[in-house]
N, C-alpha and C. Protein backbone atom coordinates (compact mmCIF):
# COMPACT_ATOMS: atom_id res chain seq x y z
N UNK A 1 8.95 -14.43 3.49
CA UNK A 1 7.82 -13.86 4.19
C UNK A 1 6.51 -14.26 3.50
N UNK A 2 6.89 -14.27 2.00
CA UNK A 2 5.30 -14.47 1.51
C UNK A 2 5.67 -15.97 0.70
N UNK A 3 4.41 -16.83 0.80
CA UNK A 3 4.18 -18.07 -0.39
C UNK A 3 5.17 -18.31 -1.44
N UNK A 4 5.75 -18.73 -1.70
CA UNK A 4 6.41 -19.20 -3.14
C UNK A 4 4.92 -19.62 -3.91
N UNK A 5 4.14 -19.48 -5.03
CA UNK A 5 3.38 -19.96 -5.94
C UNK A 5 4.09 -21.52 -6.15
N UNK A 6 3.13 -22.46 -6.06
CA UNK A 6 3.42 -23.96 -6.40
C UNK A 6 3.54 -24.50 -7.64
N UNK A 7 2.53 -23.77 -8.65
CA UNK A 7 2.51 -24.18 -9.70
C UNK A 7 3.36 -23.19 -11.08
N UNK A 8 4.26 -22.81 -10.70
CA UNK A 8 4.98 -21.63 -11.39
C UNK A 8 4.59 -21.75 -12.64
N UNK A 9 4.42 -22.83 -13.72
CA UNK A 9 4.03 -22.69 -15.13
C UNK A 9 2.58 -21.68 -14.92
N UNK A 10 2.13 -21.40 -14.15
CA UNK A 10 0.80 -20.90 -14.09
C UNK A 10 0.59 -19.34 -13.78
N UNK A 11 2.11 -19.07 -13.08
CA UNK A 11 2.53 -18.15 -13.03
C UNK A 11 2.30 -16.59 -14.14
N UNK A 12 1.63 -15.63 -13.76
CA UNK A 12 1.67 -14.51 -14.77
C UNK A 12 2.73 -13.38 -14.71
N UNK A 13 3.48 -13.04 -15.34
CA UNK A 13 4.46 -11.87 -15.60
C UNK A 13 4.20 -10.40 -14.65
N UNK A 14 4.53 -10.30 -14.30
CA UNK A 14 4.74 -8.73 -13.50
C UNK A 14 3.70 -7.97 -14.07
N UNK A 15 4.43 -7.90 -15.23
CA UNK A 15 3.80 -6.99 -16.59
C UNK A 15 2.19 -7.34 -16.55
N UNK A 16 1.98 -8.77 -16.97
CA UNK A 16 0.70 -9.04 -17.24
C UNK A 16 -0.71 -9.14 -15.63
N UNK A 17 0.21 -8.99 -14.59
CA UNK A 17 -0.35 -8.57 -13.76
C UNK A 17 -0.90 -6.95 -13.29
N UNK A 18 -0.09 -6.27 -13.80
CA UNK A 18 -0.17 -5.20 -13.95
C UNK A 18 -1.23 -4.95 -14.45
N UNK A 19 -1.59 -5.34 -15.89
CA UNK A 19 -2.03 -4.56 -16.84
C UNK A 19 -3.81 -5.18 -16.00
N UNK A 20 -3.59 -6.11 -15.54
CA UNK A 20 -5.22 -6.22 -14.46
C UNK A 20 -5.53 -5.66 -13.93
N UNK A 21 -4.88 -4.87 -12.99
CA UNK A 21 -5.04 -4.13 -11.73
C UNK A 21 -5.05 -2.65 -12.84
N UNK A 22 -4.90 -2.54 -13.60
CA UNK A 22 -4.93 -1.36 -14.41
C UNK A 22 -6.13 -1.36 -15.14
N UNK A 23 -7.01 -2.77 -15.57
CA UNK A 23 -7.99 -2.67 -16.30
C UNK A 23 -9.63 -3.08 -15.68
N UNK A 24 -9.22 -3.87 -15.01
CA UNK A 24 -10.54 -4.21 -14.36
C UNK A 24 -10.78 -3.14 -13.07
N UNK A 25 -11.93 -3.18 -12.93
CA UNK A 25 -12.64 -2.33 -12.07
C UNK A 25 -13.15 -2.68 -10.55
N UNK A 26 -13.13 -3.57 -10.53
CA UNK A 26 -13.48 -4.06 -9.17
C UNK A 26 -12.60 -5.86 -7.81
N UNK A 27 -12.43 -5.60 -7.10
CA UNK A 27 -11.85 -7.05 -6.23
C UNK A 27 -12.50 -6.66 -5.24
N UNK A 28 -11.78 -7.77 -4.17
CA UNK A 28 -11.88 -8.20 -3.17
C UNK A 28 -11.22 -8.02 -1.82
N UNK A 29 -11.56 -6.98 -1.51
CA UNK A 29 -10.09 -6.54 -0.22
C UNK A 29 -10.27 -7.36 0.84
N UNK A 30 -9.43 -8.25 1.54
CA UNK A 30 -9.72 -8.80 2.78
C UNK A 30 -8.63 -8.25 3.90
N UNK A 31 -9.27 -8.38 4.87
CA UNK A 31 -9.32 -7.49 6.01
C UNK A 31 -9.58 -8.52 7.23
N UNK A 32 -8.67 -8.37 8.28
CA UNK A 32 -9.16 -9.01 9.83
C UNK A 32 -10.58 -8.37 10.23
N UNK A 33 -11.40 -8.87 10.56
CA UNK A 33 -12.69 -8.11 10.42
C UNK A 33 -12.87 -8.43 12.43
N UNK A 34 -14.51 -8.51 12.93
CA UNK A 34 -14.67 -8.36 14.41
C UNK A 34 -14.64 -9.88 14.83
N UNK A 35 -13.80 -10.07 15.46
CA UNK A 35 -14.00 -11.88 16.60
C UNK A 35 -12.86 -12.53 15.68
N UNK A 36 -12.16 -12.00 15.39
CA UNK A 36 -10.73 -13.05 14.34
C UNK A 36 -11.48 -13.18 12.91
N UNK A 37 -12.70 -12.65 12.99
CA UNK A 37 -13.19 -13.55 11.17
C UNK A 37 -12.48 -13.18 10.38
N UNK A 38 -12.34 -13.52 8.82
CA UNK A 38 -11.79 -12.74 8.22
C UNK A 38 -12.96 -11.71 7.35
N UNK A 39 -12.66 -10.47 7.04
CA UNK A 39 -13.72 -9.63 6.50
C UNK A 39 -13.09 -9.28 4.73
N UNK A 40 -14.19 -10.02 3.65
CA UNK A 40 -13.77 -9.57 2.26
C UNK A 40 -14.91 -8.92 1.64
N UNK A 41 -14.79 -7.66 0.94
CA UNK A 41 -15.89 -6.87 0.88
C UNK A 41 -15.14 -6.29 -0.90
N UNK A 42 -16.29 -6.29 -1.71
CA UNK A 42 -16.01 -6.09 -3.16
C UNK A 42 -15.75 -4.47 -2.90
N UNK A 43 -14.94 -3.98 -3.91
CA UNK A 43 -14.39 -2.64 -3.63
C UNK A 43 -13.89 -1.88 -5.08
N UNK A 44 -14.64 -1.18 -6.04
CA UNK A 44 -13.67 -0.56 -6.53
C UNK A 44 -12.50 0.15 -6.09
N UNK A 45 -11.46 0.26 -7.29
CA UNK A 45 -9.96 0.86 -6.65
C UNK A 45 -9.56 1.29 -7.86
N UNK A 46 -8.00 1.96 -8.22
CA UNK A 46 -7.54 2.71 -9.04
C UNK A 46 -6.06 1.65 -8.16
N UNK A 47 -5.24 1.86 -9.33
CA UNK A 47 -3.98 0.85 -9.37
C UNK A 47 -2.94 2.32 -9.16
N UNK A 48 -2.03 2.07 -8.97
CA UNK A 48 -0.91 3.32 -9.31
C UNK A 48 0.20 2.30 -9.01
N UNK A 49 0.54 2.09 -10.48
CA UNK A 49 2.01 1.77 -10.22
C UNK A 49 3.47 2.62 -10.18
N UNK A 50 2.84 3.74 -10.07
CA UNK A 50 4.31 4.72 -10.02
C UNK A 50 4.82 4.44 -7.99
N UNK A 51 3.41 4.39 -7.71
CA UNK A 51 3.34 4.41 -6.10
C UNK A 51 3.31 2.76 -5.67
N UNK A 52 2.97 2.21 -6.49
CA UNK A 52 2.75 0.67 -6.18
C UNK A 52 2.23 0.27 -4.74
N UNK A 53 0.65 1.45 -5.39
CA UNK A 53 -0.47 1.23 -4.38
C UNK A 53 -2.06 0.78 -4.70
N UNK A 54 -2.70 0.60 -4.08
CA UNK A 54 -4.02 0.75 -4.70
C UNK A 54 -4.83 1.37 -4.16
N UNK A 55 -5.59 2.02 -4.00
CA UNK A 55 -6.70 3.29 -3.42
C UNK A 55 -7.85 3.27 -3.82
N UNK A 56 -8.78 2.79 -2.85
CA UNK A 56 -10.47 2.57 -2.42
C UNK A 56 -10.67 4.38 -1.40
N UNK A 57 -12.20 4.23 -1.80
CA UNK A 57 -12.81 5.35 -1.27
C UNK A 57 -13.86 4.35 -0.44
N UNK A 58 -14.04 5.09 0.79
CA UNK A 58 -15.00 4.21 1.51
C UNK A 58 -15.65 5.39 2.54
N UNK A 59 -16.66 5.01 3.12
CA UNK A 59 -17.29 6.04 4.36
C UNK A 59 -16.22 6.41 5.40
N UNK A 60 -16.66 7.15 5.89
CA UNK A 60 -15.52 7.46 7.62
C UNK A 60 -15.86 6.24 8.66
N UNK A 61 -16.51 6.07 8.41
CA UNK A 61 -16.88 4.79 9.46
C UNK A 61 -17.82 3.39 8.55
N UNK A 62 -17.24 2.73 9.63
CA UNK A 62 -17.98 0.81 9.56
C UNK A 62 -16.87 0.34 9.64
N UNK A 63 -17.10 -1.49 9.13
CA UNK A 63 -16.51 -2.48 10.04
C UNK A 63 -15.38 -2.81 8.96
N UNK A 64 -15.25 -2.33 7.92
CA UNK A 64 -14.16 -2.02 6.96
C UNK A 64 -13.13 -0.98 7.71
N UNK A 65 -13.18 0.16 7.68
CA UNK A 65 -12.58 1.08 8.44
C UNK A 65 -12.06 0.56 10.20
N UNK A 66 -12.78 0.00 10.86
CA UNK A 66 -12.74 -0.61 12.10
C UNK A 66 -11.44 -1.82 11.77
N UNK A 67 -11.44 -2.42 10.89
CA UNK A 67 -10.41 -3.62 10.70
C UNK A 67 -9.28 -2.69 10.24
N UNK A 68 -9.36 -2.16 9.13
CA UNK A 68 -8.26 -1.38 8.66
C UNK A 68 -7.00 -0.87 9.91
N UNK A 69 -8.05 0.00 11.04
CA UNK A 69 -7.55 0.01 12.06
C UNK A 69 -6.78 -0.72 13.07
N UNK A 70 -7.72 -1.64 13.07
CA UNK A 70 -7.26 -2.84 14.11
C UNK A 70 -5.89 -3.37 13.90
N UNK A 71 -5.80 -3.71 11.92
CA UNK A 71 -4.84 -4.59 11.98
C UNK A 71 -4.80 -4.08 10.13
N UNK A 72 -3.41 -3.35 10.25
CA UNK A 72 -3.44 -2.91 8.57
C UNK A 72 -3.00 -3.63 7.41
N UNK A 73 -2.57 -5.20 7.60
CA UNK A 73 -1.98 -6.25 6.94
C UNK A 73 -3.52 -6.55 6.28
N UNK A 74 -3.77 -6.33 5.00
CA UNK A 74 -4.60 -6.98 3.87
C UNK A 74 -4.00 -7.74 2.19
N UNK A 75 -4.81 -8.24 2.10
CA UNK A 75 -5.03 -8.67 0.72
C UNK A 75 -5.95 -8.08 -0.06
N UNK A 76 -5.43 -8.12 -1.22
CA UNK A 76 -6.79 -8.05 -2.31
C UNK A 76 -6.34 -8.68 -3.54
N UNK A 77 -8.06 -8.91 -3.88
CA UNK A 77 -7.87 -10.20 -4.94
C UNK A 77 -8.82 -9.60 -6.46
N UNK A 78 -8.21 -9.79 -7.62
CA UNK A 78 -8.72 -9.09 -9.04
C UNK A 78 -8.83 -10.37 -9.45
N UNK A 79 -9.94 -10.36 -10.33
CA UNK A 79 -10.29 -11.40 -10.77
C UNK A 79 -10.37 -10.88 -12.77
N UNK A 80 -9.41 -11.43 -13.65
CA UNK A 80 -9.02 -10.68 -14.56
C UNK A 80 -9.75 -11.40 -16.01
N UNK A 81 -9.80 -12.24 -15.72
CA UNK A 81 -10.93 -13.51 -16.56
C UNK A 81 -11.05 -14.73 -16.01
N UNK A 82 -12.99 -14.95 -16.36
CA UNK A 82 -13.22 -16.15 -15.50
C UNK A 82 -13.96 -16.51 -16.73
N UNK A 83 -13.38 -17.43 -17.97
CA UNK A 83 -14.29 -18.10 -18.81
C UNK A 83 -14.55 -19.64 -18.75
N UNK A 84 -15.89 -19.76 -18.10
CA UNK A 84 -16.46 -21.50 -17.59
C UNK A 84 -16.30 -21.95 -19.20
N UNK A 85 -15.95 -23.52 -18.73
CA UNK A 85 -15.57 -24.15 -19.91
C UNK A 85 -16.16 -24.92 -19.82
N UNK A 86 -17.13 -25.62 -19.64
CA UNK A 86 -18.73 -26.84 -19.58
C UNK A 86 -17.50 -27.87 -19.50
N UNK A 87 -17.30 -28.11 -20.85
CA UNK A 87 -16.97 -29.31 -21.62
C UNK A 87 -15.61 -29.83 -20.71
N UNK A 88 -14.74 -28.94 -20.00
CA UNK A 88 -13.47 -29.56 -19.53
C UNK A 88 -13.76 -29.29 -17.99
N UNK A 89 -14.80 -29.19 -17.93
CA UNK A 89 -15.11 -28.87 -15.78
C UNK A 89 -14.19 -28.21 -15.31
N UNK A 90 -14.30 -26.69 -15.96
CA UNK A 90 -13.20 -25.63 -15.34
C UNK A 90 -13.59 -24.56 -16.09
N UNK A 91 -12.67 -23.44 -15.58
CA UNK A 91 -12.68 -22.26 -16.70
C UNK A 91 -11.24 -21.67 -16.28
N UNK A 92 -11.26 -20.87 -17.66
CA UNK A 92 -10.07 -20.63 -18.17
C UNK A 92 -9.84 -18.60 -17.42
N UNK A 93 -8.93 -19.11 -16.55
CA UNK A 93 -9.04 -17.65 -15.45
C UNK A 93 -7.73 -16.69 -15.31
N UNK A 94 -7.42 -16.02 -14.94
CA UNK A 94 -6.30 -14.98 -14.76
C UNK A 94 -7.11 -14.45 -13.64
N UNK A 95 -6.09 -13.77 -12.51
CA UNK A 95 -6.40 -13.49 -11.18
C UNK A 95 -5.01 -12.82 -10.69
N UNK A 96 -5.34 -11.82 -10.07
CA UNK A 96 -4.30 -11.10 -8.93
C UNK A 96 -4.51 -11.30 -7.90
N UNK A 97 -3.22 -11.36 -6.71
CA UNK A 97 -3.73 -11.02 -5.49
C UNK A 97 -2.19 -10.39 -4.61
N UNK A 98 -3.01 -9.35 -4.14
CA UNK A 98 -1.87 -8.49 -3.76
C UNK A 98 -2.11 -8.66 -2.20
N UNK A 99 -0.34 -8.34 -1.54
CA UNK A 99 -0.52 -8.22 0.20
C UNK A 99 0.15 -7.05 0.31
N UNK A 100 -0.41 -6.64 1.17
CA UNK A 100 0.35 -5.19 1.62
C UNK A 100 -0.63 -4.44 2.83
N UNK A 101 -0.10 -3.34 3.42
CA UNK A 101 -0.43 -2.57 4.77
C UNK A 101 -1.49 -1.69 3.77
N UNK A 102 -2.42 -1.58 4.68
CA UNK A 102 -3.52 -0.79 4.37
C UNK A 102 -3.96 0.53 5.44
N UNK A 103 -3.92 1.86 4.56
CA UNK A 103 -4.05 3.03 5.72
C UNK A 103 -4.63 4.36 5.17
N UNK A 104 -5.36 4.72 6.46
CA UNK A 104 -6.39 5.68 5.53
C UNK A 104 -5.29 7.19 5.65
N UNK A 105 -5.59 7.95 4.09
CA UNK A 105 -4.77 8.67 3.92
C UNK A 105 -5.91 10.29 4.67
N UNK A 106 -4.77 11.04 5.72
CA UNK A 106 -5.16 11.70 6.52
C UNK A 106 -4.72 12.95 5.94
N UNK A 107 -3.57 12.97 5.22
CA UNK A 107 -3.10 14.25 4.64
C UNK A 107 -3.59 14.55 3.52
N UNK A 108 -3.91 15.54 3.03
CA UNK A 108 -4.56 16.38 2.04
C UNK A 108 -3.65 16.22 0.66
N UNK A 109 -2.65 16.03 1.05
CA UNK A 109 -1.99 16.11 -0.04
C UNK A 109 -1.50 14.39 -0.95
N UNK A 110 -1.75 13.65 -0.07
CA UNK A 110 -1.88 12.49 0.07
C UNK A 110 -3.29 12.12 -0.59
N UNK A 111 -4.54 11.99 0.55
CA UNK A 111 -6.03 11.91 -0.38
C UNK A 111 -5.89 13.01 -1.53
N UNK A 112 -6.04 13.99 -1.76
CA UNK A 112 -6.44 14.68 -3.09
C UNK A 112 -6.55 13.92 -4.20
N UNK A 113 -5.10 13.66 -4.49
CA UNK A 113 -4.55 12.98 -5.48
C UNK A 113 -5.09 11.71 -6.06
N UNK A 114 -5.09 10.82 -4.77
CA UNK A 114 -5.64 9.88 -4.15
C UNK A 114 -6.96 9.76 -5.53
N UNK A 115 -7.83 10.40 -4.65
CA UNK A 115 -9.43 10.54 -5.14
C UNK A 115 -9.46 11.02 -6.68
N UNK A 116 -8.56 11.40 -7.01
CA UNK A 116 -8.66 12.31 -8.36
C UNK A 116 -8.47 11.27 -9.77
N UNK A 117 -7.43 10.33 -8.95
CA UNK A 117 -6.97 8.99 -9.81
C UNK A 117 -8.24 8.40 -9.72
N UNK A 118 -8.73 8.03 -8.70
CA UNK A 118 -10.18 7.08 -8.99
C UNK A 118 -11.20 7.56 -9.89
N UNK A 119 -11.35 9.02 -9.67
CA UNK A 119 -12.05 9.49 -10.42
C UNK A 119 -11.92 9.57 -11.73
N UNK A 120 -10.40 9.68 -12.23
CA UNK A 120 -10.07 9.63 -13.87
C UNK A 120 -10.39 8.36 -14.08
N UNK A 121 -9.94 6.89 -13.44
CA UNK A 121 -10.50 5.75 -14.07
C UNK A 121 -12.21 5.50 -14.70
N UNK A 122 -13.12 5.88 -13.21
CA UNK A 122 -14.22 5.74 -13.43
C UNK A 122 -15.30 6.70 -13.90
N UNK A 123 -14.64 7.66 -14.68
CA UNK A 123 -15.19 9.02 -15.46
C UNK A 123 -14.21 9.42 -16.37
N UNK A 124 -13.54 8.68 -17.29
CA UNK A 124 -12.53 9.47 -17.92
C UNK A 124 -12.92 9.98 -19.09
N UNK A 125 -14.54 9.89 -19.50
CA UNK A 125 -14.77 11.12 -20.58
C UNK A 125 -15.20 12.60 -19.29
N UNK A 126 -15.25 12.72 -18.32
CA UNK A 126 -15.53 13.86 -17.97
C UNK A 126 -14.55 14.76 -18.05
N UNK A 127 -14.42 16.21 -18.29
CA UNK A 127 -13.08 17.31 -17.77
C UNK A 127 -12.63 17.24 -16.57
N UNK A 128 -11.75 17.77 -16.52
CA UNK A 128 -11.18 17.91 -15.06
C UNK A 128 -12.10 19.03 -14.14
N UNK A 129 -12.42 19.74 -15.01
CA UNK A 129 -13.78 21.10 -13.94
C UNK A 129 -14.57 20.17 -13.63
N UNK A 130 -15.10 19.20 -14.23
CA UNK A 130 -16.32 18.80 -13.47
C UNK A 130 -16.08 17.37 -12.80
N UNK A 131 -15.30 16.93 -13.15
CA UNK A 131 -14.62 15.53 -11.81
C UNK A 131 -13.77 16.34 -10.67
N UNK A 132 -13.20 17.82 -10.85
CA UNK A 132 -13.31 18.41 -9.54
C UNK A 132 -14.56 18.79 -8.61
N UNK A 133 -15.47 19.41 -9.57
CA UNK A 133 -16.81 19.50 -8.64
C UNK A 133 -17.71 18.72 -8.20
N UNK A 134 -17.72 17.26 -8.81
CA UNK A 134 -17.93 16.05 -7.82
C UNK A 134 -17.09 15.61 -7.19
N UNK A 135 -15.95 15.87 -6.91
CA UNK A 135 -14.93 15.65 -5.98
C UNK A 135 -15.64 16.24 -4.91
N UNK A 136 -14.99 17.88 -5.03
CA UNK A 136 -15.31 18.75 -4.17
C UNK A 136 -17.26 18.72 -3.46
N UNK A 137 -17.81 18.16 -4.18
CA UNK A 137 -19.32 17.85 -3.33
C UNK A 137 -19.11 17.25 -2.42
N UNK A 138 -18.47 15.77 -2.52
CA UNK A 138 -18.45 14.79 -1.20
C UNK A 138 -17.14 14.47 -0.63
N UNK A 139 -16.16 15.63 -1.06
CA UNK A 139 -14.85 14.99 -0.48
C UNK A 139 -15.26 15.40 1.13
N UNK A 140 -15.52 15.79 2.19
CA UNK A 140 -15.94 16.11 3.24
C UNK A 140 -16.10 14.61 4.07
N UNK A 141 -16.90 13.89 3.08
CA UNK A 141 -17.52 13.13 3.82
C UNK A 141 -16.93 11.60 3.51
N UNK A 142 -15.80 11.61 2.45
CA UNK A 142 -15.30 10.84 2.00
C UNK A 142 -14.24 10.36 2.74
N UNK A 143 -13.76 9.02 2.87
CA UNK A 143 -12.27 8.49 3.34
C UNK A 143 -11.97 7.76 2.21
N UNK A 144 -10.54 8.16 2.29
CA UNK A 144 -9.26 7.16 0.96
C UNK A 144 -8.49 6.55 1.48
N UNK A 145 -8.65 5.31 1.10
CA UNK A 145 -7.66 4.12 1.59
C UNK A 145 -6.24 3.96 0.92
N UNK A 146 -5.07 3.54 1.07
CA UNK A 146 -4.00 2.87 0.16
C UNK A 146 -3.83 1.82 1.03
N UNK A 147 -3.25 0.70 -0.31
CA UNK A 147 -2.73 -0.32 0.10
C UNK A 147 -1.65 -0.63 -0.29
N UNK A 148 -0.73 -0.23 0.17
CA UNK A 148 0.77 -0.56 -0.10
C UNK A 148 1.52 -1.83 -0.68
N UNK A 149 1.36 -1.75 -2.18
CA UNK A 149 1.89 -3.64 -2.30
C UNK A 149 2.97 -4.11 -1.44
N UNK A 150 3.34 -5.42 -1.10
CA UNK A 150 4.48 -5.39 -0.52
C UNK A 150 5.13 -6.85 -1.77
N UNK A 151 3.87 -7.55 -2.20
CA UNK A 151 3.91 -8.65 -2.72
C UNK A 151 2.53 -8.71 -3.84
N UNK A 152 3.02 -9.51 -5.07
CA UNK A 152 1.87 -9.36 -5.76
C UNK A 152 2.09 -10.94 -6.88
N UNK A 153 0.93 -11.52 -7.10
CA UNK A 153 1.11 -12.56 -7.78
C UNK A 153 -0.01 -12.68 -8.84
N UNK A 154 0.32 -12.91 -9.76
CA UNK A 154 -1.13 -13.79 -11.10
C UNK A 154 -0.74 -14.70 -11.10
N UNK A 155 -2.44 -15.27 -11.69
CA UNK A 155 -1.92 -16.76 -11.79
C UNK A 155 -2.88 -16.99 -13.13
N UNK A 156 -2.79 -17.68 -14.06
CA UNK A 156 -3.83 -18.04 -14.94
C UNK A 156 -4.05 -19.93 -14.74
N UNK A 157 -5.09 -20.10 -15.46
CA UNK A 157 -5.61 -21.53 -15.72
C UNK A 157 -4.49 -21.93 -16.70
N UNK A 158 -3.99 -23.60 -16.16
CA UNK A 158 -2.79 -24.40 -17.17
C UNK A 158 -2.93 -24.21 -18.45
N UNK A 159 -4.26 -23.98 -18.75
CA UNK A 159 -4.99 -24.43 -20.09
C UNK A 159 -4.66 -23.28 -20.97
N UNK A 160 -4.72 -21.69 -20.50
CA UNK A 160 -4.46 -20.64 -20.95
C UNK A 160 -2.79 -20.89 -21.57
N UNK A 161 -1.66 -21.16 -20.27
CA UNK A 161 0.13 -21.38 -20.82
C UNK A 161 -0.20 -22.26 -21.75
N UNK A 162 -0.94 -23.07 -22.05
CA UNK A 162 -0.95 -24.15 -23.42
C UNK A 162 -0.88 -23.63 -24.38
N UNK A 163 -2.33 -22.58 -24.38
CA UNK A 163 -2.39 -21.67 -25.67
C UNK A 163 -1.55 -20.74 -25.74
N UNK A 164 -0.83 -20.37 -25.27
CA UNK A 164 -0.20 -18.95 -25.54
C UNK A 164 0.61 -19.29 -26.90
């Protein structure tokens, strides 16, 4: 169903894919967007590999939400190091990119959780009293996405398997 990777020496470990989607803060979700285009829009997210999902917060509405709808098959792409190398006309990179169904979570018990994980990534010196009460300010107005991995790949620059 999905790509075989061509260059398998280039290939990154499960593991070491993981630990991207666990550390970096921001990708690239792409999405069927309006007229066939394709729609990729930068997105923080929170990883959960117990669920082997990923979960964006976004408005109740726009043309993100509108695709989601339309057609729930996405990608998203982490970009885990990008160091330009002048001297060899390249840089030395690590990258994720995950496929999976994308769907906004409608049950309460489902978002809560959801939102609470994003929030421990991107506030984790705050307490839990007070990343609940910025929860609780805009959860109203908030929508939570998951994206269900179905498939997931890294890849690094040749130059990186040299050094290892």
């Amino acid at each position: 169903m999905f790509r075989n990777m061509r260059r398998k020496k280039q290939a990154l470990s499960l593991e070491e894919s993981q630990e991207i989607l666990e550390r970096e803060t921001c990708g690239i979700l792409a999405v069927s967007g309006d007229n066939d285009y394709p729609y990729a829009v930068p997105l923080s997210f929170v990883y959960d590999s117990e669920n082997s999902s990923l979960y964006f917060h976004c408005a109740k509405s726009g043309h993100k939400l509108d695709a989601v709808k339309r057609n729930c098959k996405a990608s998203f792409c982490v970009i885990g190091q990008d160091k330009i190398v002048p001297e060899e006309y390249t840089s030395y990179f690590k990258s994720v990119i995950v496929f999976g169904k994308i769907r906004v979570l409608e049950d309460e018990t489902e978002k809560y959780p959801a939102i609470v994980k994003l929030a421990q990534k991107y506030a984790p010196a705050h307490g839990e009293a007070e990343r609940q009460n910025v929860i609780d300010k805009d959860y109203k107005s908030v929508c939570m996405l998951e994206l269900k991995i179905e498939h997931m790949t890294g890849k690094q620059a040749l130059e990186l398997t040299i050094h290892k």
